[in-house]
N, C-alpha and C. Protein backbone atom coordinates (compact mmCIF):
# COMPACT_ATOMS: atom_id res chain seq x y z
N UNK A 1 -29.52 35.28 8.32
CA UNK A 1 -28.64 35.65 7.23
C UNK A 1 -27.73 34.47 6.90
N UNK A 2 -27.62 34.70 5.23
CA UNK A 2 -26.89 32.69 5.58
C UNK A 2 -25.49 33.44 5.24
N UNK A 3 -24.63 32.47 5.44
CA UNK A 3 -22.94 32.56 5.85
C UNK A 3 -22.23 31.85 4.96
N UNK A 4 -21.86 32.69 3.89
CA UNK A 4 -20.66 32.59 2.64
C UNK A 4 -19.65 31.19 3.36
N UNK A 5 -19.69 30.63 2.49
CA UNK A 5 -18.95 28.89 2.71
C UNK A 5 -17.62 29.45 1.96
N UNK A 6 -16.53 29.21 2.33
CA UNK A 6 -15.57 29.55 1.07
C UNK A 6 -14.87 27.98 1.31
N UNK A 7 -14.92 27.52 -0.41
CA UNK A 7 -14.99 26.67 -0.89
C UNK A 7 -13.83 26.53 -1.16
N UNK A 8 -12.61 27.22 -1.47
CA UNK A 8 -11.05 26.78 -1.84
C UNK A 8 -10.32 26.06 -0.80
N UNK A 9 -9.47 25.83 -1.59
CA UNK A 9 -8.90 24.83 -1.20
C UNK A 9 -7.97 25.13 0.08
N UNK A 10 -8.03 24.49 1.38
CA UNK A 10 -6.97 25.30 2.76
C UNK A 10 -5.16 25.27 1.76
N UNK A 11 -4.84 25.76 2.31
CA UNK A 11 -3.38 25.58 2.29
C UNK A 11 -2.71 24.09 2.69
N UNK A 12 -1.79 23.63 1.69
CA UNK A 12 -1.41 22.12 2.63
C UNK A 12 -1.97 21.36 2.28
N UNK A 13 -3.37 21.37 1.35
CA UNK A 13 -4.55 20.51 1.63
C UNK A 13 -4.00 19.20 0.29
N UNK A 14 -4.10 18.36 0.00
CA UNK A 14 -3.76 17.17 -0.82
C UNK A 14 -4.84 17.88 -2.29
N UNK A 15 -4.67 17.20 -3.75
CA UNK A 15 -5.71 17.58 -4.09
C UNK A 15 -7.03 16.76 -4.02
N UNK A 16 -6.99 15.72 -3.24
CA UNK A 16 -7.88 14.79 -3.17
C UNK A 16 -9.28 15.78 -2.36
N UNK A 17 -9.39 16.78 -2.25
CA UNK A 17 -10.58 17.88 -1.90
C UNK A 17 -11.01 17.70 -2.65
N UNK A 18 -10.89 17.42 -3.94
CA UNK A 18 -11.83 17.59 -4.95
C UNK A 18 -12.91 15.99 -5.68
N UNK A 19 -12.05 14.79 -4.40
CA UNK A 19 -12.45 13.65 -4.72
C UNK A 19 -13.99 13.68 -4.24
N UNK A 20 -15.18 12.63 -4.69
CA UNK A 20 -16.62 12.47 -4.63
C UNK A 20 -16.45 12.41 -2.69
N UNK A 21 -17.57 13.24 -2.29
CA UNK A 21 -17.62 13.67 -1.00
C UNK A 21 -18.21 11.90 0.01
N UNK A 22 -18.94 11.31 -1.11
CA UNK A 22 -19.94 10.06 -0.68
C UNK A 22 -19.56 9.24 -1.67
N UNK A 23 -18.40 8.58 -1.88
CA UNK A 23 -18.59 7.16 -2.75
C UNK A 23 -19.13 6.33 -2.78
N UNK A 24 -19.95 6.24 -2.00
CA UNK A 24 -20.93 4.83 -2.17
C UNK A 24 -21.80 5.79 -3.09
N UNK A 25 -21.67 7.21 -3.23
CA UNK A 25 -23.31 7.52 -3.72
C UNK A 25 -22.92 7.44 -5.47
N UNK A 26 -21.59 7.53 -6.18
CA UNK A 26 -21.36 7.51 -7.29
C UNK A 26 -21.34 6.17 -7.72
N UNK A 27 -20.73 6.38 -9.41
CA UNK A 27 -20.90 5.21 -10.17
C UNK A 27 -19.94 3.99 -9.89
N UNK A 28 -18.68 5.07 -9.46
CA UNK A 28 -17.68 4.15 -8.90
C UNK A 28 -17.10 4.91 -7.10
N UNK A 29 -16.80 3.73 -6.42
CA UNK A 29 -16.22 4.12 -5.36
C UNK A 29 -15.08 4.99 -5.33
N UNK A 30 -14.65 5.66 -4.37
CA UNK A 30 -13.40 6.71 -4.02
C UNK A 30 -11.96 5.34 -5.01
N UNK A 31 -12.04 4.42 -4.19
CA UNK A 31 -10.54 3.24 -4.50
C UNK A 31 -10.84 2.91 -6.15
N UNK A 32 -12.15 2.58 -6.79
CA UNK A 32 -11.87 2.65 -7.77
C UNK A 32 -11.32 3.64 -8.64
N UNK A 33 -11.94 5.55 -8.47
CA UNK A 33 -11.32 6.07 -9.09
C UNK A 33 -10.00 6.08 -8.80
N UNK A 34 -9.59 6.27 -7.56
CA UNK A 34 -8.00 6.22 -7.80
C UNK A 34 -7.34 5.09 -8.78
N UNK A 35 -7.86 3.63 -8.81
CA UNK A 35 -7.25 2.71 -9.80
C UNK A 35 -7.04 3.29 -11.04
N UNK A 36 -8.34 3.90 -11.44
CA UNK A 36 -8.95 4.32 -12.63
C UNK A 36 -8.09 5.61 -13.42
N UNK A 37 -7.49 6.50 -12.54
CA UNK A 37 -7.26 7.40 -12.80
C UNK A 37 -5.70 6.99 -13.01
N UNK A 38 -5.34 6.32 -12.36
CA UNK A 38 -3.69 5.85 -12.21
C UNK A 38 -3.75 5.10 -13.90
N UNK A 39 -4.49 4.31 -14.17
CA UNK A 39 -4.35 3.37 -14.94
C UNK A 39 -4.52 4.52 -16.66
N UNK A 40 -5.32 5.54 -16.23
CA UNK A 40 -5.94 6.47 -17.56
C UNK A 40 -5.00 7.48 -17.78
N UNK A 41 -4.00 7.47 -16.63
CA UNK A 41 -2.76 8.81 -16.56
C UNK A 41 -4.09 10.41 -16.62
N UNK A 42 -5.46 9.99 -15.48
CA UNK A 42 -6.29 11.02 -15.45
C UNK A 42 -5.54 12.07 -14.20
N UNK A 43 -6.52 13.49 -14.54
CA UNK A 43 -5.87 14.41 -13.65
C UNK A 43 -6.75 14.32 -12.77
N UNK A 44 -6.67 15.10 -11.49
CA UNK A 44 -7.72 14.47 -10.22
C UNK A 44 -8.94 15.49 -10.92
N UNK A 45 -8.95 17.15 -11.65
CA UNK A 45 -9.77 17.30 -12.15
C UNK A 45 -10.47 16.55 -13.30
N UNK A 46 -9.76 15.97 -13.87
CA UNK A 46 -10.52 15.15 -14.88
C UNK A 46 -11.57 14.00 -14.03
N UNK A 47 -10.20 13.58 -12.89
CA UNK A 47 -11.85 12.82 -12.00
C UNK A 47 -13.08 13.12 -11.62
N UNK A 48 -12.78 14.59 -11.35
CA UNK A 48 -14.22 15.14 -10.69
C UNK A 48 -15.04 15.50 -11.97
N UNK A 49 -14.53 15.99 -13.31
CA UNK A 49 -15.22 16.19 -14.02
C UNK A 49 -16.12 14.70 -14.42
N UNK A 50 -15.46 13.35 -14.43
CA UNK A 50 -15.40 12.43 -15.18
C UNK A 50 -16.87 12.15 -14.23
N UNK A 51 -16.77 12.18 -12.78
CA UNK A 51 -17.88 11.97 -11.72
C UNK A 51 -19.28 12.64 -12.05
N UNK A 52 -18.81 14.25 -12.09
CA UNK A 52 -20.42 14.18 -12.57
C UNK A 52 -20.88 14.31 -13.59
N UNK A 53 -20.35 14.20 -14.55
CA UNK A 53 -21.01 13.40 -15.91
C UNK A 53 -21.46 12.38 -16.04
N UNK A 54 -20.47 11.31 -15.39
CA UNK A 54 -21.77 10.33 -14.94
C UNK A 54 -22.96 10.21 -14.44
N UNK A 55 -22.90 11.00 -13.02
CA UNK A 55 -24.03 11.73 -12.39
C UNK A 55 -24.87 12.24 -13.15
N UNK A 56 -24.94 12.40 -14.70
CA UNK A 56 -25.89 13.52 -15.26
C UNK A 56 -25.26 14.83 -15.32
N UNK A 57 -24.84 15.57 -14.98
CA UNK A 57 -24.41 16.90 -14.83
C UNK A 57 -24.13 17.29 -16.43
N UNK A 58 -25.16 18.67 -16.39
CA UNK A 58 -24.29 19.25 -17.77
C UNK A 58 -23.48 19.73 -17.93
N UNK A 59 -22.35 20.46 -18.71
CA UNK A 59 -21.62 21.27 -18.71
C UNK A 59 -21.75 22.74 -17.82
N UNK A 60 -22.49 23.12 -18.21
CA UNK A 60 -22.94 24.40 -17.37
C UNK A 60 -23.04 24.12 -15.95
N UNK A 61 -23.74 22.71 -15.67
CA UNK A 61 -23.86 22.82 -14.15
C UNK A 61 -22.37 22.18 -13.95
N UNK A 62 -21.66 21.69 -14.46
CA UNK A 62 -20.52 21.30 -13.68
C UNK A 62 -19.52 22.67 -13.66
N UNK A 63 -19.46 23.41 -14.92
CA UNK A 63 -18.76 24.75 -14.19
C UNK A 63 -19.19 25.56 -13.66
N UNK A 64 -20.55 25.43 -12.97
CA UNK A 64 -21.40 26.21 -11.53
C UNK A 64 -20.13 25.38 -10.77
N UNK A 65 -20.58 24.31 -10.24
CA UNK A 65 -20.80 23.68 -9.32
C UNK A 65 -19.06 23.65 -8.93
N UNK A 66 -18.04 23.57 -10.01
CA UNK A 66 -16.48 23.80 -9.67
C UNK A 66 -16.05 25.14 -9.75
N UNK A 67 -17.15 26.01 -10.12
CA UNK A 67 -16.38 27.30 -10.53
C UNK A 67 -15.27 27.94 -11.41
N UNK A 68 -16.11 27.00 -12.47
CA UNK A 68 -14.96 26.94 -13.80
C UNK A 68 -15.64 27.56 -14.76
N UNK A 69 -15.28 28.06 -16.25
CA UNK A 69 -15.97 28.44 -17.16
C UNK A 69 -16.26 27.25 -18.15
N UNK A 70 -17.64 27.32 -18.54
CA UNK A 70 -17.98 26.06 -19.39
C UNK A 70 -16.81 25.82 -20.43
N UNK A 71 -16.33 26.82 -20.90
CA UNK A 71 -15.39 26.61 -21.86
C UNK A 71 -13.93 25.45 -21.47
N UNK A 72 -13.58 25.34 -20.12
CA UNK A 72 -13.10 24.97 -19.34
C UNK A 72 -13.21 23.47 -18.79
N UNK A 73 -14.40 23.21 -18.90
CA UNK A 73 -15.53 22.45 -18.40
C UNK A 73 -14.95 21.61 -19.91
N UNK A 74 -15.43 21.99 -20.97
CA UNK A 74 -15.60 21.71 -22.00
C UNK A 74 -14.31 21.23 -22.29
N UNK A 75 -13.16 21.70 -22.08
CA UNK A 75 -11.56 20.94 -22.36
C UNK A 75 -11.44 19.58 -21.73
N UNK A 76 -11.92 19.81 -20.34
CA UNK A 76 -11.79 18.81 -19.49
C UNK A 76 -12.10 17.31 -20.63
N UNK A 77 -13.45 17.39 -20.76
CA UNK A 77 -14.65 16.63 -21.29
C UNK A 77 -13.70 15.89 -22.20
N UNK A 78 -13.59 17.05 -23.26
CA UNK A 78 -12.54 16.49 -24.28
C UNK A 78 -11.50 15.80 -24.42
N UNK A 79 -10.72 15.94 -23.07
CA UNK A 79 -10.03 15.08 -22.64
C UNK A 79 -9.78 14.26 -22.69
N UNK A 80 -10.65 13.95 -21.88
CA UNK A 80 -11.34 12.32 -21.01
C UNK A 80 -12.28 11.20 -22.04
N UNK A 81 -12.76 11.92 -23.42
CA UNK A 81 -13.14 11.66 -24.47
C UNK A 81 -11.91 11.06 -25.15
N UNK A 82 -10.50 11.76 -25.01
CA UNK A 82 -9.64 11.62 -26.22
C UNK A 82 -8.71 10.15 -25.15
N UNK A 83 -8.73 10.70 -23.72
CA UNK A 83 -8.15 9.67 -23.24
C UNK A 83 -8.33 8.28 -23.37
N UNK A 84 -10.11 7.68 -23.27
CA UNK A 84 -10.84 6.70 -23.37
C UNK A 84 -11.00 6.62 -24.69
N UNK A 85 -10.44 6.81 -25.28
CA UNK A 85 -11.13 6.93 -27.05
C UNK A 85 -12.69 6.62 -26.91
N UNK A 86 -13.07 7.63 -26.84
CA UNK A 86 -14.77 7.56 -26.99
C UNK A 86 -15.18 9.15 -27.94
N UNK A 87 -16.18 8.83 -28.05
CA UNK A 87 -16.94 10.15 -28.72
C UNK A 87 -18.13 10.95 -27.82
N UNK A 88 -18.69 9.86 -26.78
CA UNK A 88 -19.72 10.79 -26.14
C UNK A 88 -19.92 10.47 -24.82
N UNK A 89 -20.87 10.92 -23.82
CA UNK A 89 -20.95 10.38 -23.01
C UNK A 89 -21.46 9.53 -22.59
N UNK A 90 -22.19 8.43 -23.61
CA UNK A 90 -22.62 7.03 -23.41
C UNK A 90 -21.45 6.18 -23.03
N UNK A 91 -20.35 6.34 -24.38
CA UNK A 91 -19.46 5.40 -24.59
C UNK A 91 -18.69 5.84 -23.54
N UNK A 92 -18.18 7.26 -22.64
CA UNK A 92 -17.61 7.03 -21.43
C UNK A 92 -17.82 6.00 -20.57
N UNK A 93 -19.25 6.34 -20.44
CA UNK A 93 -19.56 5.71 -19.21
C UNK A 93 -20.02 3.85 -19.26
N UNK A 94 -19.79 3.54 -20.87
CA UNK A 94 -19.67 2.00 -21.07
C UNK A 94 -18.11 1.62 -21.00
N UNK A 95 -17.05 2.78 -21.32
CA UNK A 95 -16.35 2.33 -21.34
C UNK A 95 -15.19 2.09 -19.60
N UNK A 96 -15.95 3.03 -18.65
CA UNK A 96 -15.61 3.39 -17.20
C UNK A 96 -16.16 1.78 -16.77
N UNK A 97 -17.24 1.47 -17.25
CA UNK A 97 -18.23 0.25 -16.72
C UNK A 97 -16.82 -0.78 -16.69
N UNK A 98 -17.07 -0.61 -18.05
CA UNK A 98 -15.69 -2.20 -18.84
C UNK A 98 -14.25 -2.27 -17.72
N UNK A 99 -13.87 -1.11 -17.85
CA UNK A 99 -12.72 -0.95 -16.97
C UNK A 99 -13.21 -1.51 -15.25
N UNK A 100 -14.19 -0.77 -14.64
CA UNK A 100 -14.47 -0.95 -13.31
C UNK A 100 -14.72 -3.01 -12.85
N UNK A 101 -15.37 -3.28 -14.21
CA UNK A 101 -15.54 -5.14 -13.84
C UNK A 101 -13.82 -5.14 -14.07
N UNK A 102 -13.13 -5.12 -14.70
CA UNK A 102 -11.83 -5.91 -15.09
C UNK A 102 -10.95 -5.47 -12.96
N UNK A 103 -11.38 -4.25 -12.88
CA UNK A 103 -10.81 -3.72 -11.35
C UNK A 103 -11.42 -4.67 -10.77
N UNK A 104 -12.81 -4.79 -10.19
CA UNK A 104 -13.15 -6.00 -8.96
C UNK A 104 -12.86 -7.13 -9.24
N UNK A 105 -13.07 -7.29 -10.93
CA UNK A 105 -12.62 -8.62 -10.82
C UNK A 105 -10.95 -9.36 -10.46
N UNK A 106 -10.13 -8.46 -10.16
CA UNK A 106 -8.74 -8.35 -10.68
C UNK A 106 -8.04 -7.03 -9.92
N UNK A 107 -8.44 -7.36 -8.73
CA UNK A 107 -7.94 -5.75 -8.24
C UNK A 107 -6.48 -5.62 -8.03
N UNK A 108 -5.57 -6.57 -7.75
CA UNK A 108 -4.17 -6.83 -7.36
C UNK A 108 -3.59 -6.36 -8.45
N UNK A 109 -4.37 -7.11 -10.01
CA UNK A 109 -3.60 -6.82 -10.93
C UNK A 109 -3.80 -5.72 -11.79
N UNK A 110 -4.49 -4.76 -11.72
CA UNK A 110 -4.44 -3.41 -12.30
C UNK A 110 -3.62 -2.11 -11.47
């Protein structure tokens, strides 16, 4: 019989629970998003949303997968669209690219 995981958050807990479990496995490492997010005035959900969209993830599977309603899902997006001035998720993720070289190249000073 398999055994209900409960997924919220402990009490006490930082919100960084919700940071990429494996950064080497994303587009950017754990230290970059934090740069990234400091520098975008992002929310730590906007990080996780921002993660698997990169990843591919659709809407639907990202409010499976956080337990959000797509509609929800869908604000986030918009967001992070209006934050980066972009329109889709190409230009996010050219524009996450642009930002991430200016970070290694220049990490002291961002």
């Amino acid at each position: 019989m398999n055994k209900k995981v409960n997924r919220r958050r402990p009490n006490g807990c930082s919100s960084s629970w919700l940071l990429p479990e494996n950064p080497g496995d994303d587009f950017l490492t754990g230290a970059e998003w934090i740069t990234l997010a400091g520098a975008a005035r992002l929310t730590t959900r906007e990080v996780v949303v921002a993660t698997l969209l990169l990843k591919g993830r659709t809407r639907k599977g990202i409010a499976h997968r956080l337990k959000l309603s797509p509609e929800t899902v869908r604000v986030h997006i918009d967001a992070l669209f209006t934050k980066f001035q972009v329109r889709d998720r190409l230009g996010l993720a050219l524009r996450i690219a642009r930002i991430r070289e200016v970070i290694q190249a220049a990490p002291e000073r961002v």
